[in-house]
Protein backbone atom coordinates (compact mmCIF):
# COMPACT_ATOMS: atom_id res chain seq x y z
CA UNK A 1 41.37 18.31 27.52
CA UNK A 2 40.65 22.09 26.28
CA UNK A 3 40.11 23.12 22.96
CA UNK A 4 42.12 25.17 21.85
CA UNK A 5 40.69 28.73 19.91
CA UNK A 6 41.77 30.20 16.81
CA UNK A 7 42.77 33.43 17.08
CA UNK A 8 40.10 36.19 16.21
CA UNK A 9 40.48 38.53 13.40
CA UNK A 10 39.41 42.03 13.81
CA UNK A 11 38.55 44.12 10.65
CA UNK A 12 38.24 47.71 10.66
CA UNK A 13 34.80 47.86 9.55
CA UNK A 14 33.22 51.77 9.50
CA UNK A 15 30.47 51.41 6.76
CA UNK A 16 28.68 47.96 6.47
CA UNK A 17 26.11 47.84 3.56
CA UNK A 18 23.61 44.82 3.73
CA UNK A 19 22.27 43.34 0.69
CA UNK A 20 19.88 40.87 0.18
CA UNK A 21 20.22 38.71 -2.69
CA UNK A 22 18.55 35.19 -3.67
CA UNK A 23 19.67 31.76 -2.03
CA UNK A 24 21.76 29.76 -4.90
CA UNK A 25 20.05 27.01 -6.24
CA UNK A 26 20.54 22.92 -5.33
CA UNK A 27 20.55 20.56 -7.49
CA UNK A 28 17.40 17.93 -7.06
CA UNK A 29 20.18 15.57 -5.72
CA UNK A 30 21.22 17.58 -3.12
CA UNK A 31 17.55 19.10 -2.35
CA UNK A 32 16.59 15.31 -1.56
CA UNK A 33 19.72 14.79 0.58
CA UNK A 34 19.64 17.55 2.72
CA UNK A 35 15.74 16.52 3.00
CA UNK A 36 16.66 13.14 3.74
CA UNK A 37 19.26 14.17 6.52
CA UNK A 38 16.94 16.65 7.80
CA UNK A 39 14.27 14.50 8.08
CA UNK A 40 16.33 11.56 10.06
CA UNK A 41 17.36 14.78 12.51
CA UNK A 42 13.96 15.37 13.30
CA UNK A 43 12.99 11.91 13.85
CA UNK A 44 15.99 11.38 16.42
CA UNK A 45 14.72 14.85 17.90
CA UNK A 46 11.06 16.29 17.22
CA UNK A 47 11.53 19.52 19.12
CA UNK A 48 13.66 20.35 16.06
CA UNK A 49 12.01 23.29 13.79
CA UNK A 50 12.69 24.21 10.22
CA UNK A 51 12.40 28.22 10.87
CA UNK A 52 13.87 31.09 8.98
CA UNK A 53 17.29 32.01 9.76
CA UNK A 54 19.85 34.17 7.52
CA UNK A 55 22.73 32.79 5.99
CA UNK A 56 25.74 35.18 4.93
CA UNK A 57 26.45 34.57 1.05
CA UNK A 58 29.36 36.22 0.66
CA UNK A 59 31.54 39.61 1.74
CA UNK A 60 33.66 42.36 0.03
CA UNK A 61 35.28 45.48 0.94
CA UNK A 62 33.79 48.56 -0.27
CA UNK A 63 37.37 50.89 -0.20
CA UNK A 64 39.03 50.68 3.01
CA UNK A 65 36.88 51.15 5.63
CA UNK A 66 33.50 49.96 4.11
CA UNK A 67 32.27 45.97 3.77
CA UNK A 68 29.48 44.43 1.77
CA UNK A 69 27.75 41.45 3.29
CA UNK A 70 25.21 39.65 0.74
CA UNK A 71 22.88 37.40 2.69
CA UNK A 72 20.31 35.46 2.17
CA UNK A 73 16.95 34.05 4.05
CA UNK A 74 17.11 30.01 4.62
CA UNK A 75 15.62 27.89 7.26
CA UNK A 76 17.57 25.57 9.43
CA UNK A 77 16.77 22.60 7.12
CA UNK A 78 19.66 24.08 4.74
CA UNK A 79 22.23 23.68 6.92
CA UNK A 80 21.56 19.82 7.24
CA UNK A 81 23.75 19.98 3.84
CA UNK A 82 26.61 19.76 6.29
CA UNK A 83 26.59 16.27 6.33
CA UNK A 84 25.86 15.77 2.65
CA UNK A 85 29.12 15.42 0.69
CA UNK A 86 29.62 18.13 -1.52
CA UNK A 87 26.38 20.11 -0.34
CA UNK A 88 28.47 23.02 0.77
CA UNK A 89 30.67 23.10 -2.72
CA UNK A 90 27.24 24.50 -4.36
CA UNK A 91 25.86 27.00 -1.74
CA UNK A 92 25.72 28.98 0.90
């Protein structure tokens, strides 16, 4: 069976301004749960590694042709908070 793909938005995008900004806090709950899940990854597979990736915080148009992407610096352990309920209502 094929997946079906949602259709692609195109926006007309002339200035993009990049700003960095600082990764929203967890709460110690979460913190330990995305730890926890992280951890049980990289038992099932070693070759996984915690490096630094960005993470897009949010976007906003700048007049009509210009966009604003805040991002952030994470490492791949933060997006273990997939599979903790409510770990995305917090963050990134």
């Amino acid at each position: 069976m094929t997946k079906r793909l949602q259709p692609a938005e195109f926006l007309d995008v002339r200035r993009l301004r990049l700003v960095e900004v600082v990764a929203p806090g967890l709460s110690p709950d979460h913190q330990a749960a995305r730890d926890r899940v992280w951890d049980e990854a990289v038992e099932k597979n070693p070759a996984l590694f915690d490096g630094p990736v960005v993470a897009c915080v949010g976007a906003e148009w700048d007049g009509p042709h210009g966009l604003v992407l805040r991002w952030t610096s994470v490492t791949y352990r933060h997006y273990a908070l997939r599979w903790v309920p409510g770990g995305t209502d917090e963050t990134l």
